[in-house]
Protein backbone atom coordinates (compact mmCIF):
# COMPACT_ATOMS: atom_id res chain seq x y z
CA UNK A 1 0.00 0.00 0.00
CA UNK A 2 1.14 3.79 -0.75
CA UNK A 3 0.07 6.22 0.96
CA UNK A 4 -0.38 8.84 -1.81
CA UNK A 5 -2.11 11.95 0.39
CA UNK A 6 -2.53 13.44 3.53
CA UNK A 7 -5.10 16.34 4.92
CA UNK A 8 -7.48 16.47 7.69
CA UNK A 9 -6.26 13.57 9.45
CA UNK A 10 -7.27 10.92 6.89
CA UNK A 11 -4.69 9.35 4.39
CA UNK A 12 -5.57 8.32 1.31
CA UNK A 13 -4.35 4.67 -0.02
CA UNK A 14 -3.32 3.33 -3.01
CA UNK A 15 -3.00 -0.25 -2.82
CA UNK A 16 -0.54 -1.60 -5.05
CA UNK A 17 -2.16 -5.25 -5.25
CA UNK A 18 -5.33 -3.58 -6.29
CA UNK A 19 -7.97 -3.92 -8.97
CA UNK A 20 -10.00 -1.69 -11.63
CA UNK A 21 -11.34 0.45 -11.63
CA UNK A 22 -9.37 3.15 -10.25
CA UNK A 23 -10.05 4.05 -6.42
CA UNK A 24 -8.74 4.80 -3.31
CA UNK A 25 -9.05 3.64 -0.12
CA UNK A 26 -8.85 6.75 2.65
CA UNK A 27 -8.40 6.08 6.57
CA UNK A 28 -9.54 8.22 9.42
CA UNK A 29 -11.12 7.03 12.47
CA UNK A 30 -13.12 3.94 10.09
CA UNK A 31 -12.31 3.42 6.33
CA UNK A 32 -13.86 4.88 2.99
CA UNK A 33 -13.62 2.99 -0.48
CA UNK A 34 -14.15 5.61 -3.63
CA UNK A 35 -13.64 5.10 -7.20
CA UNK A 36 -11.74 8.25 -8.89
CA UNK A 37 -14.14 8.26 -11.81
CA UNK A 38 -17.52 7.70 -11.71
CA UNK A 39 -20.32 7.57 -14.08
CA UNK A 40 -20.64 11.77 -14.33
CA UNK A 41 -17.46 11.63 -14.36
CA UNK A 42 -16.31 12.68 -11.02
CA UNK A 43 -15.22 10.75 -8.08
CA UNK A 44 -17.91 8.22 -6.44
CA UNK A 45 -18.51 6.89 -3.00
CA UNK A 46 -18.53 2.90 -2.84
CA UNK A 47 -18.65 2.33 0.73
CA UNK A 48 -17.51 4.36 4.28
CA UNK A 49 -17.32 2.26 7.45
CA UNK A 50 -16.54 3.55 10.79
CA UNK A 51 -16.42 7.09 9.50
CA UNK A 52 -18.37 9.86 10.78
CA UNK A 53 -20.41 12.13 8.02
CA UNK A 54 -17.62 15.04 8.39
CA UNK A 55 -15.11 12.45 7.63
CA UNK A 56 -16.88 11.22 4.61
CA UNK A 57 -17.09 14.54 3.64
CA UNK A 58 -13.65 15.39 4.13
CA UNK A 59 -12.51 12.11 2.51
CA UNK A 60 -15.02 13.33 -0.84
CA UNK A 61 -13.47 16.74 -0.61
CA UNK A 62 -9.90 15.41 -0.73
CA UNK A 63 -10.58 12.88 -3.60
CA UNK A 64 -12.78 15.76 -5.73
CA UNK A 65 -9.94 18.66 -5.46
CA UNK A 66 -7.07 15.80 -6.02
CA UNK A 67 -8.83 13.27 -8.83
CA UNK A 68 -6.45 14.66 -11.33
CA UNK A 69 -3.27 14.14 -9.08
CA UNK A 70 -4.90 10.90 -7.87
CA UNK A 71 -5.48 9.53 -11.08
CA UNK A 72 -1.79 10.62 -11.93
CA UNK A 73 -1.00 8.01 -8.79
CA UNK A 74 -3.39 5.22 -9.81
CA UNK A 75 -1.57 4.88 -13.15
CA UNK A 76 1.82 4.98 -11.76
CA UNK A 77 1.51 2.24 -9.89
CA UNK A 78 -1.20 0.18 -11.96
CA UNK A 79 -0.94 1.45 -15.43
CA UNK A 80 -2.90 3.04 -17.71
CA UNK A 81 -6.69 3.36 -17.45
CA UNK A 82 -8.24 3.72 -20.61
């Protein structure tokens, strides 16, 4: 696992042993799973566990204002994502 980003007290994972599509997995107090693109386009919710709403929202806010840089991530460690 990397650990590609940090802010608000949640890091946001990249798991190198992972599968498509493209997601990240970001860690507060519980866990959030969220694929960088989703159908409109922008980055989707697939599950939060543990997490509190603020920290769900954090974890959305992170993923929206870094999807390009994210993406950027996914690809370097899994490849293209056409």
């Amino acid at each position: 696992m990397v650990t590609v980003f940090r802010a608000y007290g949640l890091r946001v994972i990249i798991f190198v042993d992972d599968h498509v599509p493209a997601h990240v997995h970001v860690f507060g107090d519980g866990q959030a799973k969220i694929n960088l693109v989703g159908a409109d386009g922008a980055p989707e919710l697939i599950w939060a566990e543990g997490m509190t709403r603020v920290e769900v929202r954090k974890a959305m806010r992170i993923v929206v204002e870094q999807q390009a840089m994210l993406l950027a991530r996914w690809e370097d460690i899994h490849g293209r994502i056409d």
